[in-house]
PDB file of N, CA and C in Angstrom:
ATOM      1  N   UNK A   1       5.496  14.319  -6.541  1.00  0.00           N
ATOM      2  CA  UNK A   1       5.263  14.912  -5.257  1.00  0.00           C
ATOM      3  C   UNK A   1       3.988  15.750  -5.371  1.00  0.00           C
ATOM      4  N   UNK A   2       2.680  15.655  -4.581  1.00  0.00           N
ATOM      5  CA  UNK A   2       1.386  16.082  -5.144  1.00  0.00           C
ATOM      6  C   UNK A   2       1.459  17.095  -3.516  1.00  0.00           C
ATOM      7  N   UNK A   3       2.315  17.551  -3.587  1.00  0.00           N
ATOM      8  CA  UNK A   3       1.739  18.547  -2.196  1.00  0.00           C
ATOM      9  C   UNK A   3       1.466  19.623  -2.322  1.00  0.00           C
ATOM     10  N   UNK A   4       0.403  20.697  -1.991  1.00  0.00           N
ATOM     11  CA  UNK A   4       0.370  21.857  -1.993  1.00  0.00           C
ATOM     12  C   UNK A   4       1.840  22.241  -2.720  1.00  0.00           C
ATOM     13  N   UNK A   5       2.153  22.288  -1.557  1.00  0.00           N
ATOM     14  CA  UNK A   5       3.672  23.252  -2.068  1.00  0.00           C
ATOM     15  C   UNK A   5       4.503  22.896  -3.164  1.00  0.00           C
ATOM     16  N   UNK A   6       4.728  21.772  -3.415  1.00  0.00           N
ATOM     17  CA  UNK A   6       5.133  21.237  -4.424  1.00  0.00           C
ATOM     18  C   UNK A   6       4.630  21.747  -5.804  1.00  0.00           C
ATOM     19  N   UNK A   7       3.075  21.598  -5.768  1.00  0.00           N
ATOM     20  CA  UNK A   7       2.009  22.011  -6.943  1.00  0.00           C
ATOM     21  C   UNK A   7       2.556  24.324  -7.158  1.00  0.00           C
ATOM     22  N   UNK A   8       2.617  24.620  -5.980  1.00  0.00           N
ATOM     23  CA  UNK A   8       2.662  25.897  -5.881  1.00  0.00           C
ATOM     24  C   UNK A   8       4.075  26.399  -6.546  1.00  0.00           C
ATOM     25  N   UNK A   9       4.301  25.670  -6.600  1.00  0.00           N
ATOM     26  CA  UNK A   9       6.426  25.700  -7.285  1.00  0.00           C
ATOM     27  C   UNK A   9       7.131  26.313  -6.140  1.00  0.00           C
ATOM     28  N   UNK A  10       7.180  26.372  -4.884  1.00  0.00           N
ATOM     29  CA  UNK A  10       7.605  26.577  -4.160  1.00  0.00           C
ATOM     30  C   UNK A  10       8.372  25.681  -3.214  1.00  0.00           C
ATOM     31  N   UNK A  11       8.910  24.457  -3.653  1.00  0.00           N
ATOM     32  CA  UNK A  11       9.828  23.261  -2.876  1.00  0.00           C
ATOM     33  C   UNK A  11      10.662  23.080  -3.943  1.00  0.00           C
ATOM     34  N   UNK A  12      11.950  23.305  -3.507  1.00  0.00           N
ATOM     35  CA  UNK A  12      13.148  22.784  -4.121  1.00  0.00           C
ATOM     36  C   UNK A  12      13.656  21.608  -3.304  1.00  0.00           C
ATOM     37  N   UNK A  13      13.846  20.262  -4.102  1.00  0.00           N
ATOM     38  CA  UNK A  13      14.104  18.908  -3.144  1.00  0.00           C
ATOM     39  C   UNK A  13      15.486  18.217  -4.215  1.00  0.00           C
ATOM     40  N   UNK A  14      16.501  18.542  -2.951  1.00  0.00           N
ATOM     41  CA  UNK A  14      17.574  17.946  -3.281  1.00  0.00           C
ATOM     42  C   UNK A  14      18.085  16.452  -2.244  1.00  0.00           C
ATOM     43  N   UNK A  15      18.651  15.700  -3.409  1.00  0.00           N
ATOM     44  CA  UNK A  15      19.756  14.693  -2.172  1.00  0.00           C
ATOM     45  C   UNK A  15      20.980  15.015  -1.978  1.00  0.00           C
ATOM     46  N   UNK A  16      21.374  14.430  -1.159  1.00  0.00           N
ATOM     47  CA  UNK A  16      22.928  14.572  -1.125  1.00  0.00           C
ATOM     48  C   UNK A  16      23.293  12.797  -0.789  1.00  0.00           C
ATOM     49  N   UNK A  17      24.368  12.146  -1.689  1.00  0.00           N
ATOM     50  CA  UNK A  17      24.292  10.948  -1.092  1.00  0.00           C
ATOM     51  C   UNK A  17      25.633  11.001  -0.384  1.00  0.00           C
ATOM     52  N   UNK A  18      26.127   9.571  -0.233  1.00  0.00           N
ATOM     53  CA  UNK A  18      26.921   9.208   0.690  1.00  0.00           C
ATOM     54  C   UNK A  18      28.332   9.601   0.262  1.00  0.00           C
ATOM     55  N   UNK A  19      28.618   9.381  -0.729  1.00  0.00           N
ATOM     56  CA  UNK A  19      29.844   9.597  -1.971  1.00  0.00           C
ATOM     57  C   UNK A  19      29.598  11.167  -2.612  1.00  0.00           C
ATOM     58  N   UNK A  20      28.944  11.830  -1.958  1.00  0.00           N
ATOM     59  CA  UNK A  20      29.202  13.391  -1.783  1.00  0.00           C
ATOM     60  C   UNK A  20      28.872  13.784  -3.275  1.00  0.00           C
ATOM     61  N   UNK A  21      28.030  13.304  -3.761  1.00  0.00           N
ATOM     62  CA  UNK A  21      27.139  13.319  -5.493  1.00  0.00           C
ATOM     63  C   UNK A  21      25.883  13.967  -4.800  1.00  0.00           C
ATOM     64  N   UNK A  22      25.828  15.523  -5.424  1.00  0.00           N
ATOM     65  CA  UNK A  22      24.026  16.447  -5.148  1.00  0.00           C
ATOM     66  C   UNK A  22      23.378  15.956  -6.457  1.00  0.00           C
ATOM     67  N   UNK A  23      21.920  15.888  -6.364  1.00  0.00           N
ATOM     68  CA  UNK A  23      21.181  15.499  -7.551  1.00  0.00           C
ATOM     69  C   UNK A  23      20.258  16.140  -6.544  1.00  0.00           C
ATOM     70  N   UNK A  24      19.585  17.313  -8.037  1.00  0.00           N
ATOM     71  CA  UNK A  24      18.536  18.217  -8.146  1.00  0.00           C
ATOM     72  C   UNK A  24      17.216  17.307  -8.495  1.00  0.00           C
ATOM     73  N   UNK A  25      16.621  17.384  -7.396  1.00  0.00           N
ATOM     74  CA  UNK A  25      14.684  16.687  -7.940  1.00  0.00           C
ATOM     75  C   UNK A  25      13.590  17.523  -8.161  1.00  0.00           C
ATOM     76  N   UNK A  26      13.232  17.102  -9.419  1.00  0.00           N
ATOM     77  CA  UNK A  26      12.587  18.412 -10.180  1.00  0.00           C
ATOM     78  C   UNK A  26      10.696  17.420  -8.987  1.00  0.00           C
ATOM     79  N   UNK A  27      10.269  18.537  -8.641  1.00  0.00           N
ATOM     80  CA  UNK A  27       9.112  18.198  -8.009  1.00  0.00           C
ATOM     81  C   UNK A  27       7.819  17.465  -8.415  1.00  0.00           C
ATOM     82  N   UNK A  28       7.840  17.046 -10.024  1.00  0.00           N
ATOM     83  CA  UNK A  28       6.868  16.421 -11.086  1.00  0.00           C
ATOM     84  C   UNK A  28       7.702  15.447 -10.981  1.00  0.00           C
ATOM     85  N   UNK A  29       8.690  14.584 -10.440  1.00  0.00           N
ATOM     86  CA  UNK A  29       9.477  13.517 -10.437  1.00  0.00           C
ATOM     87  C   UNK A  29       8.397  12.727  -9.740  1.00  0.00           C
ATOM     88  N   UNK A  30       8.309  11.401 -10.208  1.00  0.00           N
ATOM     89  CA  UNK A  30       7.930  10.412  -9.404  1.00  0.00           C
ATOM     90  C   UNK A  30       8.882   8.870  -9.348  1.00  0.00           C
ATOM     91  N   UNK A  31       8.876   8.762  -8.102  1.00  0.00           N
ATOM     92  CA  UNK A  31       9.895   7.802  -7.904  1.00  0.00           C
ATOM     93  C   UNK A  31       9.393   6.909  -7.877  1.00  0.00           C
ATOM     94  N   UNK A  32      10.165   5.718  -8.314  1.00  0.00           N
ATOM     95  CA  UNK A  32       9.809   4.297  -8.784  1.00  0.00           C
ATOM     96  C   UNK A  32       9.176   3.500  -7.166  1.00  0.00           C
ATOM     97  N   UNK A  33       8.228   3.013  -7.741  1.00  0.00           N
ATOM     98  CA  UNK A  33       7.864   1.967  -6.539  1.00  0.00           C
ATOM     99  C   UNK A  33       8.299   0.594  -6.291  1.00  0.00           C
ATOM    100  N   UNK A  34       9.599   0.077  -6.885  1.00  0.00           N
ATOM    101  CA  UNK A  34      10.224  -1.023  -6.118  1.00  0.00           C
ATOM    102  C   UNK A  34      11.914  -0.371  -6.459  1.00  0.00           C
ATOM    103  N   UNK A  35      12.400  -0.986  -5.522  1.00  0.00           N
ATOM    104  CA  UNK A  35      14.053  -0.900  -4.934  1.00  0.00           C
ATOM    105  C   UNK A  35      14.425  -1.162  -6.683  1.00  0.00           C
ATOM    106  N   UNK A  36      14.322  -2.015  -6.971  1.00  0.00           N
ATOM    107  CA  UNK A  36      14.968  -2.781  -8.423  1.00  0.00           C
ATOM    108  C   UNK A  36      15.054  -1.740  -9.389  1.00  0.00           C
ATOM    109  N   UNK A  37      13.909  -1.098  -9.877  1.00  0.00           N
ATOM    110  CA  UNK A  37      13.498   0.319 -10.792  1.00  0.00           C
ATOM    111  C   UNK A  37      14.263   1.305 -10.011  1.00  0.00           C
ATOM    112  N   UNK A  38      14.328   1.632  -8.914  1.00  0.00           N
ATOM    113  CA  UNK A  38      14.744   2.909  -8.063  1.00  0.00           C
ATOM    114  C   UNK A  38      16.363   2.770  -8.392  1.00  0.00           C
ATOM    115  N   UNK A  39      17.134   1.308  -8.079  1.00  0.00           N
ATOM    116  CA  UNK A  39      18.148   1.556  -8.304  1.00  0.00           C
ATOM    117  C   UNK A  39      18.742   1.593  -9.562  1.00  0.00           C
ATOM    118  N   UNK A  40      17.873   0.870 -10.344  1.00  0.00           N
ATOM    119  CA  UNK A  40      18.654   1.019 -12.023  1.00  0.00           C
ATOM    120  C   UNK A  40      18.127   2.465 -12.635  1.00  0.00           C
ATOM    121  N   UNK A  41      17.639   3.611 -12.297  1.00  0.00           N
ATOM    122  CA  UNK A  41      17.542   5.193 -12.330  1.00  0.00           C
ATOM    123  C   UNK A  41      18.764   5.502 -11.992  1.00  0.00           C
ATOM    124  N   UNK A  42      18.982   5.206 -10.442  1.00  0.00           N
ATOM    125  CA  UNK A  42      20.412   6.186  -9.890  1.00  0.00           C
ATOM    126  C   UNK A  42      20.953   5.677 -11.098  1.00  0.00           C
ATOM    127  N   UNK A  43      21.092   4.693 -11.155  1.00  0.00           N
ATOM    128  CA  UNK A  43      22.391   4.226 -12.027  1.00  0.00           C
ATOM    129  C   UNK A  43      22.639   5.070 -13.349  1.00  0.00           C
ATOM    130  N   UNK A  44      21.275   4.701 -14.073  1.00  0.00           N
ATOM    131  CA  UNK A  44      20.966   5.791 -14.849  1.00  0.00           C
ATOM    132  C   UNK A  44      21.463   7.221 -15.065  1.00  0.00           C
ATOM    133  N   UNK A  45      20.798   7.612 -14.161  1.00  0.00           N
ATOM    134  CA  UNK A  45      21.265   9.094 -13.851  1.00  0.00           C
ATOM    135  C   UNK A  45      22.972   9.223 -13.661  1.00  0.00           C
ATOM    136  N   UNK A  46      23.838   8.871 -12.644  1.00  0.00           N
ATOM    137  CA  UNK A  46      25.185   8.872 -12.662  1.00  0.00           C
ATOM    138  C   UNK A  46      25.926   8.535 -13.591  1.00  0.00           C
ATOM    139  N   UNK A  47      25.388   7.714 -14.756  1.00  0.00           N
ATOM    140  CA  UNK A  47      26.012   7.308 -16.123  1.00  0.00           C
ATOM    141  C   UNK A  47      25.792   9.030 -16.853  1.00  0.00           C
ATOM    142  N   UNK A  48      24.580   9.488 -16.781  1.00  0.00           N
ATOM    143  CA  UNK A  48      24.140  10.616 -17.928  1.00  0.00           C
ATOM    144  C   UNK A  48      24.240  11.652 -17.198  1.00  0.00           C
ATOM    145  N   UNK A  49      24.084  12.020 -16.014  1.00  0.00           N
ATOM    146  CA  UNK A  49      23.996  13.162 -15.637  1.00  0.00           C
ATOM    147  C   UNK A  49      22.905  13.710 -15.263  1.00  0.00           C
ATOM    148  N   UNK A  50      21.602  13.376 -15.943  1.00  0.00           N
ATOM    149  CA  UNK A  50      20.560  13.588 -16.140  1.00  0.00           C
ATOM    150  C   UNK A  50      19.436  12.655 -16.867  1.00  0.00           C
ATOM    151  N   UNK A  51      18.062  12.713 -16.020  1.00  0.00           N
ATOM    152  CA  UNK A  51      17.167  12.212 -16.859  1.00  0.00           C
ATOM    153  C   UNK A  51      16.315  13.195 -16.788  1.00  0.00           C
ATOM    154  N   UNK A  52      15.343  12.992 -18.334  1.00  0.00           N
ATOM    155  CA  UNK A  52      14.599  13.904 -18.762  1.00  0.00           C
ATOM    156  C   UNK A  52      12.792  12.653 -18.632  1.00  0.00           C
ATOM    157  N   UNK A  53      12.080  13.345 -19.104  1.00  0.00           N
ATOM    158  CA  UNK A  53      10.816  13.139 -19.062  1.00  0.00           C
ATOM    159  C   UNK A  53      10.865  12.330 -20.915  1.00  0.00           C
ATOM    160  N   UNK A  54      10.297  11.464 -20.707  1.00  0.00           N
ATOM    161  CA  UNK A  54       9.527  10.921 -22.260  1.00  0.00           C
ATOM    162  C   UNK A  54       8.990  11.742 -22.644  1.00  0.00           C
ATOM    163  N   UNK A  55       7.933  12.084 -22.466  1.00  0.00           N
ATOM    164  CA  UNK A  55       6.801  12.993 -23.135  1.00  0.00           C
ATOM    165  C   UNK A  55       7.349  14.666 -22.778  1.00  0.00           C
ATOM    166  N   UNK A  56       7.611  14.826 -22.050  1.00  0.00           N
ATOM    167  CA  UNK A  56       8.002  16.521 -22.694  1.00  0.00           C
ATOM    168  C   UNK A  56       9.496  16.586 -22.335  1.00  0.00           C
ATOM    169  N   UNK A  57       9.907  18.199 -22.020  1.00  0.00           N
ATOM    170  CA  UNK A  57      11.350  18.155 -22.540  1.00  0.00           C
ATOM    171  C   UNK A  57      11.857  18.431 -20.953  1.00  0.00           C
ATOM    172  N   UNK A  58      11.656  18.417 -20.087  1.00  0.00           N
ATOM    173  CA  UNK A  58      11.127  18.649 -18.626  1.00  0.00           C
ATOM    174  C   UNK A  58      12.674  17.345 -18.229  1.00  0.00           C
ATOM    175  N   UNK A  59      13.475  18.143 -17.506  1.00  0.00           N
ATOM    176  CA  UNK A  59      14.662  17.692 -16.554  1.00  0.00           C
ATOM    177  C   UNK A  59      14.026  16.985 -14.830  1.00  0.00           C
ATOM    178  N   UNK A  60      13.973  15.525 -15.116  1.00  0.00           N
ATOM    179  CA  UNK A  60      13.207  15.286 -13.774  1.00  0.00           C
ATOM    180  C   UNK A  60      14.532  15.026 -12.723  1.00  0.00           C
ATOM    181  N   UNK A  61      15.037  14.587 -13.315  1.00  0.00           N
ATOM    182  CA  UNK A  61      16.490  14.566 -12.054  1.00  0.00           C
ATOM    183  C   UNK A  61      17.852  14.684 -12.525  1.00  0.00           C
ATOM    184  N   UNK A  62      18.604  15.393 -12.015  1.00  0.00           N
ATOM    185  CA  UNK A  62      20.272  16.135 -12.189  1.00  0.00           C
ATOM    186  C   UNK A  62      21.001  15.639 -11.469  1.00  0.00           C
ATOM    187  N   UNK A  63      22.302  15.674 -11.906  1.00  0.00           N
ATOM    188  CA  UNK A  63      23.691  15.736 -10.666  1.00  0.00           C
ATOM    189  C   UNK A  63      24.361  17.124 -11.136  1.00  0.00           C
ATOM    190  N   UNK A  64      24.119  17.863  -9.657  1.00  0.00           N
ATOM    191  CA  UNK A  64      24.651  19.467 -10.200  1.00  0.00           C
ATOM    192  C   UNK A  64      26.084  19.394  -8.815  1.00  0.00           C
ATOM    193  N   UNK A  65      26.499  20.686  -9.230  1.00  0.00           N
ATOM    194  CA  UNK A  65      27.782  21.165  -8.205  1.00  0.00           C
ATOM    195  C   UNK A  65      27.591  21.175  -7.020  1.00  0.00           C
ATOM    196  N   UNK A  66      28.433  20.785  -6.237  1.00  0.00           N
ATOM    197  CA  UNK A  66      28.352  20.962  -4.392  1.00  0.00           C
ATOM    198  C   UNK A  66      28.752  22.532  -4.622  1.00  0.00           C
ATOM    199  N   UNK A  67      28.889  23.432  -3.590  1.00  0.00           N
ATOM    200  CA  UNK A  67      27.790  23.063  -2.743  1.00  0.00           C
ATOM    201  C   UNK A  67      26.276  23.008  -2.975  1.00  0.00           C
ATOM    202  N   UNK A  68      25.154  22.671  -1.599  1.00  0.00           N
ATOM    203  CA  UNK A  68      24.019  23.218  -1.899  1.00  0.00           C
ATOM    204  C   UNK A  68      23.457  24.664  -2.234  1.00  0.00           C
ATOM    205  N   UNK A  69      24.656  25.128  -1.018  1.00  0.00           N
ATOM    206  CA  UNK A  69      24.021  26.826  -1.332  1.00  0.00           C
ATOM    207  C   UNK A  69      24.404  27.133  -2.410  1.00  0.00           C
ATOM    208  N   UNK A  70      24.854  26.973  -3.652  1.00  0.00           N
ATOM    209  CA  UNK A  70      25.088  27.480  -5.186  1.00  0.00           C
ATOM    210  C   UNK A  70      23.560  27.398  -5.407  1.00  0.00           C
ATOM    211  N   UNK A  71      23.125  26.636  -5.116  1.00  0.00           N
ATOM    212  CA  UNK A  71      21.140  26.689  -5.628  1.00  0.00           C
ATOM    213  C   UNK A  71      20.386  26.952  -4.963  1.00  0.00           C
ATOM    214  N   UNK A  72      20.310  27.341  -3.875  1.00  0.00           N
ATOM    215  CA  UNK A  72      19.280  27.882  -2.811  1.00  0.00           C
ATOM    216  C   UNK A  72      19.553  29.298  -3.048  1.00  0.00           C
ATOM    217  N   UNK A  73      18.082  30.457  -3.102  1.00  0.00           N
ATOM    218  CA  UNK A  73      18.403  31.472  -2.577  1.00  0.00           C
ATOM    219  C   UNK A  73      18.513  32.166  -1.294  1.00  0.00           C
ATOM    220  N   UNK A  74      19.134  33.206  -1.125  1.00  0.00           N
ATOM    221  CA  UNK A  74      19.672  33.456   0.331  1.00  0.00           C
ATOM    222  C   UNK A  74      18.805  33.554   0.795  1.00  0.00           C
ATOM    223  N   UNK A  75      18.788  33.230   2.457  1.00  0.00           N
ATOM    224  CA  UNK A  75      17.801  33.346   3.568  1.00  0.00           C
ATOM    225  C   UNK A  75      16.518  32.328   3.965  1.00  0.00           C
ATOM    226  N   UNK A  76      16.690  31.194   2.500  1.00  0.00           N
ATOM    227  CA  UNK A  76      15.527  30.076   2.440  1.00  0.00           C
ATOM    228  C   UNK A  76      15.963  28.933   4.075  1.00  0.00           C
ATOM    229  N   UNK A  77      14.601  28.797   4.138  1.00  0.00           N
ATOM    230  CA  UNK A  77      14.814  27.225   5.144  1.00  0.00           C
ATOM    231  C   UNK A  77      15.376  26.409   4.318  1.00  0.00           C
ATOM    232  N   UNK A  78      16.162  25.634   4.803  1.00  0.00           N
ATOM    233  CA  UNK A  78      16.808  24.507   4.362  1.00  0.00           C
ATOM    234  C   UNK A  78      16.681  23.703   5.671  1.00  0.00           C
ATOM    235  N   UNK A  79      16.056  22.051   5.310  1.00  0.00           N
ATOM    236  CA  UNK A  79      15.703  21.262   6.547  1.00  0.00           C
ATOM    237  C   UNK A  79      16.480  19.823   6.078  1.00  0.00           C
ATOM    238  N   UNK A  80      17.270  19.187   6.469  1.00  0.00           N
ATOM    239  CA  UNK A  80      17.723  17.977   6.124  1.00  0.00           C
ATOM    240  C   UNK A  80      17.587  16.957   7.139  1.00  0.00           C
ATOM    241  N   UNK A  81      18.162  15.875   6.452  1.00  0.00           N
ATOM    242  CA  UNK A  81      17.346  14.709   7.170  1.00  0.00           C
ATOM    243  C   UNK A  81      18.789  13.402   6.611  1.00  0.00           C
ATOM    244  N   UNK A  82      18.588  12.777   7.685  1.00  0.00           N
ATOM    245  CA  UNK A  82      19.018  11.739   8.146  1.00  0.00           C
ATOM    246  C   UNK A  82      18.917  10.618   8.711  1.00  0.00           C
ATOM    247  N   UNK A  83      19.738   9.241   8.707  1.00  0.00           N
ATOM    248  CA  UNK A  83      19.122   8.312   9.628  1.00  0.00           C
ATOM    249  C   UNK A  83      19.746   8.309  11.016  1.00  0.00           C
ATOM    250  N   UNK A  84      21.024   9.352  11.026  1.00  0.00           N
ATOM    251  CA  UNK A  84      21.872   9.740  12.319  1.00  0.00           C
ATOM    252  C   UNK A  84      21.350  10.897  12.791  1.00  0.00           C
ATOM    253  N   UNK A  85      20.328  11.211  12.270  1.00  0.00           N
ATOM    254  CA  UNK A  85      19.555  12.641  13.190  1.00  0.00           C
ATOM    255  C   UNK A  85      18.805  12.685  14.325  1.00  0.00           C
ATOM    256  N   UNK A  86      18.734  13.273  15.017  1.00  0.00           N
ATOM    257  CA  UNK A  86      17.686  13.146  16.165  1.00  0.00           C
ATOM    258  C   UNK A  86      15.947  12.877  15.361  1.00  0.00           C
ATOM    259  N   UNK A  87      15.238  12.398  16.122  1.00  0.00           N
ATOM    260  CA  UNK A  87      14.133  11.699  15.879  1.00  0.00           C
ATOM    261  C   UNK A  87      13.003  12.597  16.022  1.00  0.00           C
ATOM    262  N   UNK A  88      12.511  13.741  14.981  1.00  0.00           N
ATOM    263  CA  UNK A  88      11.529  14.747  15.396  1.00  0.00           C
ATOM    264  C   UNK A  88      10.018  14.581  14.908  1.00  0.00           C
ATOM    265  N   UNK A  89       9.147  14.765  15.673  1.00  0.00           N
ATOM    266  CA  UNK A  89       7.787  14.850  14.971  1.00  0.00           C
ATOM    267  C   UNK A  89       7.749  16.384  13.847  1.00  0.00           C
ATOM    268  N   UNK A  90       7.517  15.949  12.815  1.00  0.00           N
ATOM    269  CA  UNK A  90       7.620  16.835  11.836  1.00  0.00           C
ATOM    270  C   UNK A  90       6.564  18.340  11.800  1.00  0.00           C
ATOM    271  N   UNK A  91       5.331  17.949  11.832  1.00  0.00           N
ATOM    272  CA  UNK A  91       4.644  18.670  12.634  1.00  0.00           C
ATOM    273  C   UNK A  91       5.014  19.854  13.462  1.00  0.00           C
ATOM    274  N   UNK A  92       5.640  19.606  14.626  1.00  0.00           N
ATOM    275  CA  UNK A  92       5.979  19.952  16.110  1.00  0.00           C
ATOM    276  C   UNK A  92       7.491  20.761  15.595  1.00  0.00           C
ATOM    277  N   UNK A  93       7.916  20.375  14.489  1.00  0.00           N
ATOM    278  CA  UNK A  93       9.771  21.069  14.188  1.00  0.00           C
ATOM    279  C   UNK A  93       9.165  22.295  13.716  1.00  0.00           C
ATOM    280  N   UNK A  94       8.413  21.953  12.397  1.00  0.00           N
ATOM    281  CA  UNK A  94       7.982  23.162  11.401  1.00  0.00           C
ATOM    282  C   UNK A  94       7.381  24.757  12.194  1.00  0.00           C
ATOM    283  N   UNK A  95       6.219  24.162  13.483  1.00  0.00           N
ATOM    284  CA  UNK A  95       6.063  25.114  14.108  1.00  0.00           C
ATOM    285  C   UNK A  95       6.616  25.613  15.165  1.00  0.00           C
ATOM    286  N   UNK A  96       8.118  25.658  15.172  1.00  0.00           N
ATOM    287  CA  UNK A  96       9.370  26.179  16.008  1.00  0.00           C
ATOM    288  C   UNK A  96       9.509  27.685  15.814  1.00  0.00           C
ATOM    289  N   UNK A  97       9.964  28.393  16.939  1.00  0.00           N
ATOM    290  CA  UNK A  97       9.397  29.947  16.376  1.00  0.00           C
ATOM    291  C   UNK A  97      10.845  30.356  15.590  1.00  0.00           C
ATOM    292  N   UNK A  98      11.551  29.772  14.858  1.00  0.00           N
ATOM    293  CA  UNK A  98      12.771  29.651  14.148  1.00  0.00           C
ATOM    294  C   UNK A  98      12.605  29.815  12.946  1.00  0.00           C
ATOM    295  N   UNK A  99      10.963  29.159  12.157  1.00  0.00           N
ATOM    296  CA  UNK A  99      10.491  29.181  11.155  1.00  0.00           C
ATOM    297  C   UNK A  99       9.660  30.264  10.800  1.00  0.00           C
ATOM    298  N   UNK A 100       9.489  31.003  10.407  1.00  0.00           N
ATOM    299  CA  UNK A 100       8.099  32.235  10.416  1.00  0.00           C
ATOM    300  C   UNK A 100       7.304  32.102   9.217  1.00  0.00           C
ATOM    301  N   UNK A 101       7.380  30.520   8.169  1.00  0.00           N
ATOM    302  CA  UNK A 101       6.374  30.196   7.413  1.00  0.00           C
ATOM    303  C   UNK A 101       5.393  29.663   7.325  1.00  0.00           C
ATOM    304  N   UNK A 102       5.402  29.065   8.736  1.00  0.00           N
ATOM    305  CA  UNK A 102       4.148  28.427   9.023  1.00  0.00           C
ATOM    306  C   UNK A 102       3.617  28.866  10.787  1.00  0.00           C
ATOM    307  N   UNK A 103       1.932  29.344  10.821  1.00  0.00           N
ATOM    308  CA  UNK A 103       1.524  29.601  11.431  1.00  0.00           C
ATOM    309  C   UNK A 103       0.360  29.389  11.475  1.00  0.00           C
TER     310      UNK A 103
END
């Protein structure tokens, strides 16, 4: 994930899947570019718990405890996403006067 914020250590990016399994994504994660690689990881990962990095000692993806809020600290935005969600320009959400981090 090469975003500002990402680079700044300031994005914590979790999933939540369907079968109610959280897995922590460490933000130096890069995800595989075909379905085939992407799914033999999950798999991966739900066998171990965890995968680590080859080259250093660096945790790129977890399966930690529900809930989410056990890992968020208090008062953070938390924004989730769905394919049953309403349909928002991302842009146009962030600068909602709900948010007071971006201006």
């Amino acid at each position: 994930m090469d975003s500002p914020l990402a680079k700044s250590g300031r994005l914590k990016i979790f999933m939540h899947t369907t079968r109610n399994v959280l897995i922590d994504i460490d933000p130096s994660c890069r995800i595989p570019r075909t379905f085939k690689r992407f799914c033999g990881l999950m798999v991966q990962l739900l066998h171990s718990r965890k995968i680590k990095a080859v080259d250093t000692d660096i945790t790129l993806l977890k399966v930690v405890k529900n809930p989410i809020t056990r890992h968020l600290p208090a008062g953070c935005v938390k924004i989730g996403m769905s394919v049953e969600g309403e349909l928002v320009n991302i842009s146009e959400f962030i600068r909602r006067s709900e948010f007071k981090f971006v201006r």
